[in-house]
Protein backbone atom coordinates (compact mmCIF):
# COMPACT_ATOMS: atom_id res chain seq x y z
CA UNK A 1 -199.16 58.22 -16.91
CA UNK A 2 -200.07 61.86 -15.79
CA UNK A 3 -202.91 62.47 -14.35
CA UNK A 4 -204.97 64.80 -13.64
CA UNK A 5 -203.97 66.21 -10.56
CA UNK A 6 -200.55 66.72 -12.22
CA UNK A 7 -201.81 69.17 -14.91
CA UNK A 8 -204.41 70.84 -11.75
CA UNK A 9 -201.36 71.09 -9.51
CA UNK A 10 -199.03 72.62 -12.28
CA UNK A 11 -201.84 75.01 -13.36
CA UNK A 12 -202.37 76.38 -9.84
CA UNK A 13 -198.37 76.41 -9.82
CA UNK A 14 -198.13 78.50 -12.92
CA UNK A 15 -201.44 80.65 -11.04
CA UNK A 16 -199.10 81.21 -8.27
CA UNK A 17 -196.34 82.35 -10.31
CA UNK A 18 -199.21 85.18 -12.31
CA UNK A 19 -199.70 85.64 -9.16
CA UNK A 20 -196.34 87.02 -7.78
CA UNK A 21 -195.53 88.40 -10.89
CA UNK A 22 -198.15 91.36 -10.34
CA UNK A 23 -197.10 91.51 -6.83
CA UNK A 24 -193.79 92.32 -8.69
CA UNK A 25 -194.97 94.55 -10.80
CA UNK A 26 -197.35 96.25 -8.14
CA UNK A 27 -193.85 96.47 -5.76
CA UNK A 28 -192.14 98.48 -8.95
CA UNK A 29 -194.35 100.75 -9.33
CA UNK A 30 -194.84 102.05 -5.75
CA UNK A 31 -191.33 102.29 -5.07
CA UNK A 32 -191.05 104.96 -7.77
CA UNK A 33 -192.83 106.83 -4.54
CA UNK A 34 -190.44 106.39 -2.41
CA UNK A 35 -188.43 109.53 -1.17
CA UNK A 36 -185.70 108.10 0.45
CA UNK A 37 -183.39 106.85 -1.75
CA UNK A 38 -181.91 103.81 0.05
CA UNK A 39 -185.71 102.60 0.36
CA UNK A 40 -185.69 103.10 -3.60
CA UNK A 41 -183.02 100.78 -4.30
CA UNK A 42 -183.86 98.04 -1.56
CA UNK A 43 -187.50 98.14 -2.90
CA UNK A 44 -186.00 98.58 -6.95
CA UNK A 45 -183.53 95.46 -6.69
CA UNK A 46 -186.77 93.39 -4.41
CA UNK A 47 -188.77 94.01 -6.80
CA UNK A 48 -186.73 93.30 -9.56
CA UNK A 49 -186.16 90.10 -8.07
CA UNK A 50 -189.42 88.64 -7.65
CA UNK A 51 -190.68 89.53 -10.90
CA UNK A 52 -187.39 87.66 -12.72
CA UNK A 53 -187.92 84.00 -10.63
CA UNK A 54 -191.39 84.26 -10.89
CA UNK A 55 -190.92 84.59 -14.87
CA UNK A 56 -188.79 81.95 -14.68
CA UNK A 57 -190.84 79.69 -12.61
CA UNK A 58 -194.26 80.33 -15.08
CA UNK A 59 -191.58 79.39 -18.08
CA UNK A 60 -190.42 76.79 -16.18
CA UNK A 61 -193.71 75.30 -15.55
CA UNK A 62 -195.13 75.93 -18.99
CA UNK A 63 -192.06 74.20 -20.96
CA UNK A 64 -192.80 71.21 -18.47
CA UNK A 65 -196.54 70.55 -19.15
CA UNK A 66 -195.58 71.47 -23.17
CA UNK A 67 -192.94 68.23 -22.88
CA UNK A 68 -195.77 66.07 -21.23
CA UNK A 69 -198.22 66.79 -23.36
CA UNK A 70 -195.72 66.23 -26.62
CA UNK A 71 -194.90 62.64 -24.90
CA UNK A 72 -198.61 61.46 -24.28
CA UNK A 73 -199.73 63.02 -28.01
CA UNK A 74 -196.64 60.93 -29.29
CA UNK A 75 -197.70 57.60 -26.86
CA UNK A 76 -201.58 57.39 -28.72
């Protein structure tokens, strides 16, 4: 039913998402350096941002392979 290029494309997917979510992370951190503080918020509330839909996506993605793989144990 799935194959394997389904479980290598979500991986990579969920890889992605790791991926942005230390971007994120990195983002929040250096705006702490910031001295102007319109450039704070802007770079706060960005950063905020990608690190929540990135968390979602990598939950997202997980819960999906966790209801394949409970359907294919169940199938054999």
């Amino acid at each position: 039913m799935y194959s394997v290029f389904w479980w290598l494309r979500q991986v990579i997917l969920i890889l992605a998402g790791c991926f942005f979510l230390a971007f994120g992370i990195l983002i929040l951190i250096a705006c702490y350096k910031l001295k102007d503080p319109y450039s704070f918020i802007m770079a706060f509330f960005a950063s905020n941002l990608i690190i929540l839909i990135s968390a979602t996506l990598i939950l997202g993605f997980i819960i999906r392979m966790i209801r394949v793989y409970r359907v294919l144990k169940d199938e054999t």
